[in-house]
PDB file of N, CA and C in Angstrom:
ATOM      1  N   UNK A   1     102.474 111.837  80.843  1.00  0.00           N
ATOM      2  CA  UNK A   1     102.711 112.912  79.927  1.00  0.00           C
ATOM      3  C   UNK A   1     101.388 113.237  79.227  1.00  0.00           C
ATOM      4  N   UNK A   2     100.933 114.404  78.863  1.00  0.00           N
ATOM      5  CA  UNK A   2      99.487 114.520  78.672  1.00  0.00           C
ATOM      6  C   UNK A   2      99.723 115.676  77.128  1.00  0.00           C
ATOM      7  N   UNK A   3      99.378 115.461  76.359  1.00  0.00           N
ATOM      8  CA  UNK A   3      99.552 116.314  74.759  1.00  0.00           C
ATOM      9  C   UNK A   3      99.017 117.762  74.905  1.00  0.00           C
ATOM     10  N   UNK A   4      99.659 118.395  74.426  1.00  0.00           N
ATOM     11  CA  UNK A   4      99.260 119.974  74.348  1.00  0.00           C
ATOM     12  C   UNK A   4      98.381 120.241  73.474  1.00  0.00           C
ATOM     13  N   UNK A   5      97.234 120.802  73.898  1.00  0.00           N
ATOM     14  CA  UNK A   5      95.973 121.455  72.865  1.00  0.00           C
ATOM     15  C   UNK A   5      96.080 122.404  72.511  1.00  0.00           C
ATOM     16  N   UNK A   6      96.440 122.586  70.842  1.00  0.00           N
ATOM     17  CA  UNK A   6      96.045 123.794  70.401  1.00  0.00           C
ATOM     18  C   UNK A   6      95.088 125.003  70.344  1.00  0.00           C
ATOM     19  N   UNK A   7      94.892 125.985  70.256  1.00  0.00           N
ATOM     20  CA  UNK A   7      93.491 126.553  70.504  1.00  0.00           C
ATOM     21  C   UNK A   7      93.556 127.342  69.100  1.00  0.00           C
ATOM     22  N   UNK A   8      93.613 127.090  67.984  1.00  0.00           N
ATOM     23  CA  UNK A   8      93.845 128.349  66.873  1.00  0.00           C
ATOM     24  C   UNK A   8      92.532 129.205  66.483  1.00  0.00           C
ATOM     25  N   UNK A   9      92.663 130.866  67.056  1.00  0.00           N
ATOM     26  CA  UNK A   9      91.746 131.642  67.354  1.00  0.00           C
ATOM     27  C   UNK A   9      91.981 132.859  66.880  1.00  0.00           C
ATOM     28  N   UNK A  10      91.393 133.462  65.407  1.00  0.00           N
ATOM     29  CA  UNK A  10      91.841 134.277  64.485  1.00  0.00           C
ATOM     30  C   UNK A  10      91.357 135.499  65.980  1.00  0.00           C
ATOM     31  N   UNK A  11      92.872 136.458  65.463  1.00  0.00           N
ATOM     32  CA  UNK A  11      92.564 137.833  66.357  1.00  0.00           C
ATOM     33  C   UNK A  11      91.996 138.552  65.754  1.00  0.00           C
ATOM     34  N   UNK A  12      91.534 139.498  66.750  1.00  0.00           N
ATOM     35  CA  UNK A  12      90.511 140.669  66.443  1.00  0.00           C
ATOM     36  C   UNK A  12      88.788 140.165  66.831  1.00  0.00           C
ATOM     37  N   UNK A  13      88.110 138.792  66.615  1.00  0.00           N
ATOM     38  CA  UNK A  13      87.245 138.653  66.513  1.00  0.00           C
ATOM     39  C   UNK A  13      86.653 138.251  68.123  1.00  0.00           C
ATOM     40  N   UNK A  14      86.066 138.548  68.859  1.00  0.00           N
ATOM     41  CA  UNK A  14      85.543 138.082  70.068  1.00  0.00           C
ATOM     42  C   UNK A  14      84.886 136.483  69.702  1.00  0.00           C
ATOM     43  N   UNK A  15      84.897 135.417  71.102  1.00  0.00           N
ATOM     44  CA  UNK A  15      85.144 134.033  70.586  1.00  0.00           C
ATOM     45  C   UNK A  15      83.896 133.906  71.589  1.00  0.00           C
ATOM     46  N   UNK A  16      83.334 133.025  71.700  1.00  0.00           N
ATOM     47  CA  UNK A  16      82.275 132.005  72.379  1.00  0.00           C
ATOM     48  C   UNK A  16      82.412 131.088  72.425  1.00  0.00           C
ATOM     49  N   UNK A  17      82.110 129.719  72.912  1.00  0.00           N
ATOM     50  CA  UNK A  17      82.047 128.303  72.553  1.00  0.00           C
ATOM     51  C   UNK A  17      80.223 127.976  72.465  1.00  0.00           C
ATOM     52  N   UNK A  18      79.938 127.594  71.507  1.00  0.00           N
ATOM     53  CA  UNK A  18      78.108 127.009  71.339  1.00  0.00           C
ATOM     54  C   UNK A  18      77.947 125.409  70.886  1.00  0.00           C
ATOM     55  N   UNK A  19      77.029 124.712  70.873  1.00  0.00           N
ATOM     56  CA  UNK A  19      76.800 123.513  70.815  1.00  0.00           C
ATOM     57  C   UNK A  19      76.178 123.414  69.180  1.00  0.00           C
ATOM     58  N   UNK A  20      76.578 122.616  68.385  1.00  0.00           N
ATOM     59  CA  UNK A  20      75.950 122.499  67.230  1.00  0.00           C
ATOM     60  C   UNK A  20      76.008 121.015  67.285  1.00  0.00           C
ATOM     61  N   UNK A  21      74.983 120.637  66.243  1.00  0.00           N
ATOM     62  CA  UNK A  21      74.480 119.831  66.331  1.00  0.00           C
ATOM     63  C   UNK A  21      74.584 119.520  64.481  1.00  0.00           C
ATOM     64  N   UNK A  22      74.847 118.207  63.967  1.00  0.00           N
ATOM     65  CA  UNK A  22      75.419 117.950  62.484  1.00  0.00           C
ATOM     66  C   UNK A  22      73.776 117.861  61.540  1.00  0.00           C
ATOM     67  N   UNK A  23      72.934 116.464  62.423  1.00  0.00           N
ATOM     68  CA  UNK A  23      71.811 116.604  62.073  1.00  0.00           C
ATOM     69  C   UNK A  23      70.728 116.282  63.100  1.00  0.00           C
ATOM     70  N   UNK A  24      69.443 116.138  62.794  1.00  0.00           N
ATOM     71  CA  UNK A  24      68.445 115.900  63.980  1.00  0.00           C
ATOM     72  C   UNK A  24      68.734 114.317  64.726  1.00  0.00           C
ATOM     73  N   UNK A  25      68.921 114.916  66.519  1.00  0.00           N
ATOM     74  CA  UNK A  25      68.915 113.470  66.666  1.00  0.00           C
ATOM     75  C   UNK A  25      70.327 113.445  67.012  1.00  0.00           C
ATOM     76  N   UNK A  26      71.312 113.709  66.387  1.00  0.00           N
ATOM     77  CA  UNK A  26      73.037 113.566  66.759  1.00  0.00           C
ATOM     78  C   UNK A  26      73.209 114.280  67.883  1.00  0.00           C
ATOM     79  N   UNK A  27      74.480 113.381  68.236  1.00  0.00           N
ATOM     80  CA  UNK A  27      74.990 114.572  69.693  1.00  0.00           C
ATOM     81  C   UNK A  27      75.363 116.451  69.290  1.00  0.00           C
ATOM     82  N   UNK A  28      75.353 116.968  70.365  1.00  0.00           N
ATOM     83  CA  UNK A  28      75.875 118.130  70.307  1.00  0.00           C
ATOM     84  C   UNK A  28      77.528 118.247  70.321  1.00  0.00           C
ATOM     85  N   UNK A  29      77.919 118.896  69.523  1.00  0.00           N
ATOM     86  CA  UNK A  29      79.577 119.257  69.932  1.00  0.00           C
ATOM     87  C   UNK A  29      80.064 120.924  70.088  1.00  0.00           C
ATOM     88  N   UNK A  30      81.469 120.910  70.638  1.00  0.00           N
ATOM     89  CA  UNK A  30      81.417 122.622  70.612  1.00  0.00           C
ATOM     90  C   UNK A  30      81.676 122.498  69.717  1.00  0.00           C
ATOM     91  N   UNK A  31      81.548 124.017  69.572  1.00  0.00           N
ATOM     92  CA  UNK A  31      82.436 124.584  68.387  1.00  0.00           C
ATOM     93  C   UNK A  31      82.109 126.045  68.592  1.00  0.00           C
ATOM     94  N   UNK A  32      83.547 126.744  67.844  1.00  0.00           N
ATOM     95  CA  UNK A  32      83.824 128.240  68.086  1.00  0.00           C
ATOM     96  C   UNK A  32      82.686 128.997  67.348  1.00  0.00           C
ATOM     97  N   UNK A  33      82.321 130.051  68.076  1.00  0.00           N
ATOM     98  CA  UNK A  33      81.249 131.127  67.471  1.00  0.00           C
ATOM     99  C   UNK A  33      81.870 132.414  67.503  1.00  0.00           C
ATOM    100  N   UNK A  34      81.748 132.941  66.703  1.00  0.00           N
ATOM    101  CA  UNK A  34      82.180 134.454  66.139  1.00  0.00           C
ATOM    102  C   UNK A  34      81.975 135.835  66.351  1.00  0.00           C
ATOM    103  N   UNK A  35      82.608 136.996  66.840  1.00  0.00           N
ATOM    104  CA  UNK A  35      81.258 137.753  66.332  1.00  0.00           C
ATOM    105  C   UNK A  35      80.614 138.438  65.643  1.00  0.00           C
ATOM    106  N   UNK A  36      81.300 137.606  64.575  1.00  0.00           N
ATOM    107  CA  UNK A  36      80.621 138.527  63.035  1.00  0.00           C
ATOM    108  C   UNK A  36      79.274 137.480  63.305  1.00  0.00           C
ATOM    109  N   UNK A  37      79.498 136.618  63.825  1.00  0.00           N
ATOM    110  CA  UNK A  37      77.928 135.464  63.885  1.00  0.00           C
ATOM    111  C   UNK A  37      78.217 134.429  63.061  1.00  0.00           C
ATOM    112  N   UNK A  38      79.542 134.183  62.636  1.00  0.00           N
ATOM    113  CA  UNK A  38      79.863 132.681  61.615  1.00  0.00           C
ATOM    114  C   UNK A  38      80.102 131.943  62.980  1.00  0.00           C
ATOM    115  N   UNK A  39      80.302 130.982  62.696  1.00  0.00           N
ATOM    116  CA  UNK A  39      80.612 129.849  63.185  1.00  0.00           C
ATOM    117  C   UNK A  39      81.868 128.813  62.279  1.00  0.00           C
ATOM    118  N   UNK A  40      82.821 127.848  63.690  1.00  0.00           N
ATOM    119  CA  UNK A  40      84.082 127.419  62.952  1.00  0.00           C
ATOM    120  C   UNK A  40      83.279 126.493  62.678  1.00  0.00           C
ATOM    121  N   UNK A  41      83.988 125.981  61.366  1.00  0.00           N
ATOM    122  CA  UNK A  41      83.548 124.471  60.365  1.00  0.00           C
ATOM    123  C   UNK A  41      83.879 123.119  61.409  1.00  0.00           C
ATOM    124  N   UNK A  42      84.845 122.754  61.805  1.00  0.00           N
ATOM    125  CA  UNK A  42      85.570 121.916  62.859  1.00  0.00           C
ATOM    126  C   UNK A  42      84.858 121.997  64.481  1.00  0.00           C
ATOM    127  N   UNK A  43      84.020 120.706  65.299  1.00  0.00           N
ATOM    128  CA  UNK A  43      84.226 121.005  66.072  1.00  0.00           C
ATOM    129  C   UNK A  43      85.463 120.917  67.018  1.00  0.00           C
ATOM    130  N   UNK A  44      85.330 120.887  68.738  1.00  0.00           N
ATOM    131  CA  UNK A  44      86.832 120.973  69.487  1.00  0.00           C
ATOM    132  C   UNK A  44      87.566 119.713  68.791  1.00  0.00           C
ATOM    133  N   UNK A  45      86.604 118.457  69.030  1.00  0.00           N
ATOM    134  CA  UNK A  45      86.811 117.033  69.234  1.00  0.00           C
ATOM    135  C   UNK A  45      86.813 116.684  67.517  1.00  0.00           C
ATOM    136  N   UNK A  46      87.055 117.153  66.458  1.00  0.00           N
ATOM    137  CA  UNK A  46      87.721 117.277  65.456  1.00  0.00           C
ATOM    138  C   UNK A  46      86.618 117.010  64.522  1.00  0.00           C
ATOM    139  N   UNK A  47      85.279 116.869  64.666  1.00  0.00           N
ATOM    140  CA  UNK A  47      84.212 116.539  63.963  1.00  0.00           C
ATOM    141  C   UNK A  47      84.069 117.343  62.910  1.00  0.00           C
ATOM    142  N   UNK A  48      83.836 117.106  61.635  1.00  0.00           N
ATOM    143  CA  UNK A  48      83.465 118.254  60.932  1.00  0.00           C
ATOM    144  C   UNK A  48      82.095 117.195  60.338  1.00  0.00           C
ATOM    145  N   UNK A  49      81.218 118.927  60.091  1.00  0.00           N
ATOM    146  CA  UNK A  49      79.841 118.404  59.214  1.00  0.00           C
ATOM    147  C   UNK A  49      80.313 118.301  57.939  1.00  0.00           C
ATOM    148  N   UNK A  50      78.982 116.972  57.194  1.00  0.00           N
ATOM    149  CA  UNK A  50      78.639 116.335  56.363  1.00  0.00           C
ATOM    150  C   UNK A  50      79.253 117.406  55.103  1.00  0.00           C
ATOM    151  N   UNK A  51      79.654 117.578  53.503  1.00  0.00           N
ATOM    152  CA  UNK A  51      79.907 118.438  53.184  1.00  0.00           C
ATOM    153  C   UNK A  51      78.559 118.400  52.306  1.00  0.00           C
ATOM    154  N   UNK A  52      77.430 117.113  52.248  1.00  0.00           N
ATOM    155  CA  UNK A  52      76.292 116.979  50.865  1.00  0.00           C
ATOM    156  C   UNK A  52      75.587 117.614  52.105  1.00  0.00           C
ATOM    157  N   UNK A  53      75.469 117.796  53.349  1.00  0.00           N
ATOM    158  CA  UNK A  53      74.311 118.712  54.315  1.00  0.00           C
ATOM    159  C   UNK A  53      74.680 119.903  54.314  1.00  0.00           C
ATOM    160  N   UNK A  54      76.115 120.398  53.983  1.00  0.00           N
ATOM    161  CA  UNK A  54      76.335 121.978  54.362  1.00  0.00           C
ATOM    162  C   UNK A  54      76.715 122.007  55.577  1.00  0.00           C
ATOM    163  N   UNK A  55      76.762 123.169  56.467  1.00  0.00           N
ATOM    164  CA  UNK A  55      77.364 123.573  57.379  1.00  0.00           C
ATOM    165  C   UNK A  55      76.577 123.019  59.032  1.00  0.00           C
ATOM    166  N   UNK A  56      76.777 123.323  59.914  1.00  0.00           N
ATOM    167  CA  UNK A  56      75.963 122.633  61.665  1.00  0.00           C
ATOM    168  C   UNK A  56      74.832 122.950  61.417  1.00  0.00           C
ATOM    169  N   UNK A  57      73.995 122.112  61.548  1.00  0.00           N
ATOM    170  CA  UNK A  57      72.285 122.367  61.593  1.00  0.00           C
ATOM    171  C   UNK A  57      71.876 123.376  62.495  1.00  0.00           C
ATOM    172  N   UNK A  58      71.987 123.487  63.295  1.00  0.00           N
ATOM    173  CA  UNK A  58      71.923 124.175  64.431  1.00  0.00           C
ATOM    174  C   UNK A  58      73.009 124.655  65.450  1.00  0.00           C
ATOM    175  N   UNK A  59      72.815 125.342  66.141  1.00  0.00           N
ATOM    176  CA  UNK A  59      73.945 125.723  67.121  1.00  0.00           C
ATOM    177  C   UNK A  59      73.140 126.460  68.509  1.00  0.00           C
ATOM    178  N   UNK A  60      73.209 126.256  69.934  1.00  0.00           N
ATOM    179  CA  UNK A  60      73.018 126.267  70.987  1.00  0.00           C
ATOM    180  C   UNK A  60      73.785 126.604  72.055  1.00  0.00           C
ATOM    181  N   UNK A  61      73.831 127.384  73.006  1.00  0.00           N
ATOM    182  CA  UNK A  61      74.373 127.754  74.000  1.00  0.00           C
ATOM    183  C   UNK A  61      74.326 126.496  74.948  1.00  0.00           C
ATOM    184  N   UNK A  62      72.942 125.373  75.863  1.00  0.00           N
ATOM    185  CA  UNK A  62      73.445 124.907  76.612  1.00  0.00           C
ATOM    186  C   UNK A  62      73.387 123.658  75.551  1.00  0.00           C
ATOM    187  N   UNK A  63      73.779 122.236  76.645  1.00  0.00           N
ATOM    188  CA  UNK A  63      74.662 121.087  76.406  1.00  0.00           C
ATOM    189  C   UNK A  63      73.247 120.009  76.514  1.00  0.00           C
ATOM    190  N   UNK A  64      71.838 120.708  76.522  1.00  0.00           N
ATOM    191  CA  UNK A  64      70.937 119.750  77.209  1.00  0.00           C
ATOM    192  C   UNK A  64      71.727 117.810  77.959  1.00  0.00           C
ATOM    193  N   UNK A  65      71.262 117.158  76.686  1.00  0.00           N
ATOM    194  CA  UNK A  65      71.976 115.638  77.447  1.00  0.00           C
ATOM    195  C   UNK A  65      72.397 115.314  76.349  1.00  0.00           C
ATOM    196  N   UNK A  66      72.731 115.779  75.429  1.00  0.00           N
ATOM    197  CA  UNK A  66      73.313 114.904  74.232  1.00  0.00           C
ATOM    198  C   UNK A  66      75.008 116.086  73.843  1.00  0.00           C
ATOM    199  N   UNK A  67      75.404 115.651  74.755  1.00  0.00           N
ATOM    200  CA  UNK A  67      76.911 116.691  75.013  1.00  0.00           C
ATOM    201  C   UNK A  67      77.515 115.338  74.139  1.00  0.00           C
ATOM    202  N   UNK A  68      79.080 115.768  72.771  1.00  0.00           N
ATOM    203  CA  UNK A  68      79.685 114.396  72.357  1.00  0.00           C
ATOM    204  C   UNK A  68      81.071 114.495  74.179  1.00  0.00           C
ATOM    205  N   UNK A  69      81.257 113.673  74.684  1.00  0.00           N
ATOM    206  CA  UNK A  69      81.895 113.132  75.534  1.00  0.00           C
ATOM    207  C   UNK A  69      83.185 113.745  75.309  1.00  0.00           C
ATOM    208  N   UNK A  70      83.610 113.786  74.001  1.00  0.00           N
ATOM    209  CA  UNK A  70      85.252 113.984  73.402  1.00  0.00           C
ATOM    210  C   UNK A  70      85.763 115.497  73.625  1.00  0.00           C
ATOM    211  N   UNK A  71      84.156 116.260  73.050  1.00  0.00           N
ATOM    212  CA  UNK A  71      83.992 117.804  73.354  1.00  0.00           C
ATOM    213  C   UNK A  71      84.092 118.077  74.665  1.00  0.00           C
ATOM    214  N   UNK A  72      83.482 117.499  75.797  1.00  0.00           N
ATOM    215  CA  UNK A  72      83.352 117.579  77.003  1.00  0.00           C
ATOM    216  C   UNK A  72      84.445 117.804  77.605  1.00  0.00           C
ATOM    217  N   UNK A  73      85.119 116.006  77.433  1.00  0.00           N
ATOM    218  CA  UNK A  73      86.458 115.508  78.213  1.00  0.00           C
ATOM    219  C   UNK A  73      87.656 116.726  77.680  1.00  0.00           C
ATOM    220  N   UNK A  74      87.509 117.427  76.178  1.00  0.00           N
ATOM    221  CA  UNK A  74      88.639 118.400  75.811  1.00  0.00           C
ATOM    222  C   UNK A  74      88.327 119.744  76.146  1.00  0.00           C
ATOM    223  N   UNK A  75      87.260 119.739  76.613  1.00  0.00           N
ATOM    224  CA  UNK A  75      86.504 121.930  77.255  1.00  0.00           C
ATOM    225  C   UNK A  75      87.243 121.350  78.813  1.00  0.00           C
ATOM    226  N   UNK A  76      87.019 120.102  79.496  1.00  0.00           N
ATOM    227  CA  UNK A  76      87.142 120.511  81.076  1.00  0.00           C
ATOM    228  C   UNK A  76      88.692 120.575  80.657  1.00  0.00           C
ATOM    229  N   UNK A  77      89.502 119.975  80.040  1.00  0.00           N
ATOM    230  CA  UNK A  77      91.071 120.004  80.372  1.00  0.00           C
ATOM    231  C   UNK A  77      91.671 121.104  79.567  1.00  0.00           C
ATOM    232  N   UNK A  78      90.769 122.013  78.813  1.00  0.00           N
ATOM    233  CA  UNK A  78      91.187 123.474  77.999  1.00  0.00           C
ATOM    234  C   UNK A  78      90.920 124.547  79.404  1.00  0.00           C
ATOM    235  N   UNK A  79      89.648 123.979  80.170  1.00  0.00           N
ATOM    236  CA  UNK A  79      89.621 125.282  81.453  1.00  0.00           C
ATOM    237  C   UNK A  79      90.176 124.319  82.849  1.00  0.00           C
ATOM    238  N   UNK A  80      90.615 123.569  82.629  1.00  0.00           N
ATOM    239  CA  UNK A  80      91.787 123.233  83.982  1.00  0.00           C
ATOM    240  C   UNK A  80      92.760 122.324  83.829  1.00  0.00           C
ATOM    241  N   UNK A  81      93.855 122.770  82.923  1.00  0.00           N
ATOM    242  CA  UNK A  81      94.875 122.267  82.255  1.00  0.00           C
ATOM    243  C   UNK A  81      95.841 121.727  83.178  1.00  0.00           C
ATOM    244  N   UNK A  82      95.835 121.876  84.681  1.00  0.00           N
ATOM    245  CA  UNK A  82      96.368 120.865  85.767  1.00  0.00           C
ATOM    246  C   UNK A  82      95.836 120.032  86.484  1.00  0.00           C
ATOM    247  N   UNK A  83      94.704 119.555  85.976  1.00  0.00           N
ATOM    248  CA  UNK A  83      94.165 118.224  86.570  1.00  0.00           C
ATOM    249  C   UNK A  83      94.614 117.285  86.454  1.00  0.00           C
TER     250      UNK A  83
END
């Protein structure tokens, strides 16, 4: 039996997935991008940034080598939900 993933994705706004990163040095995780150009607070894999750093240090399109595993293992089974 395998748990159902939510996807909660305000309408109207066109969505992306980008890599942010909490601080220098940490893995990358997804997280939703906007296109007003905000970015979600939460990544997939439930991470949220520091609240004394403020919001993702950064944010990135690819995954170079520091992908978090949790983000990974929950993007491949969000784009092939019958594996």
């Amino acid at each position: 039996m395998s748990a159902a993933i939510s996807f909660n994705i305000p309408i109207g706004l066109p969505v992306s997935w980008r890599y942010a990163q909490r601080t220098s040095g940490a893995k990358l995780h997804l997280v939703r991008a906007y296109g007003d150009g905000s970015v979600d607070a939460r990544a997939l894999c439930g991470m949220v940034p520091s609240p004394a750093r403020g919001n993702w240090r950064m944010t990135i399109n690819v995954p170079l080598a520091h992908a978090c595993r949790s983000c990974t293992r929950l993007w491949q089974l969000k784009e092939e939900p019958n594996r």
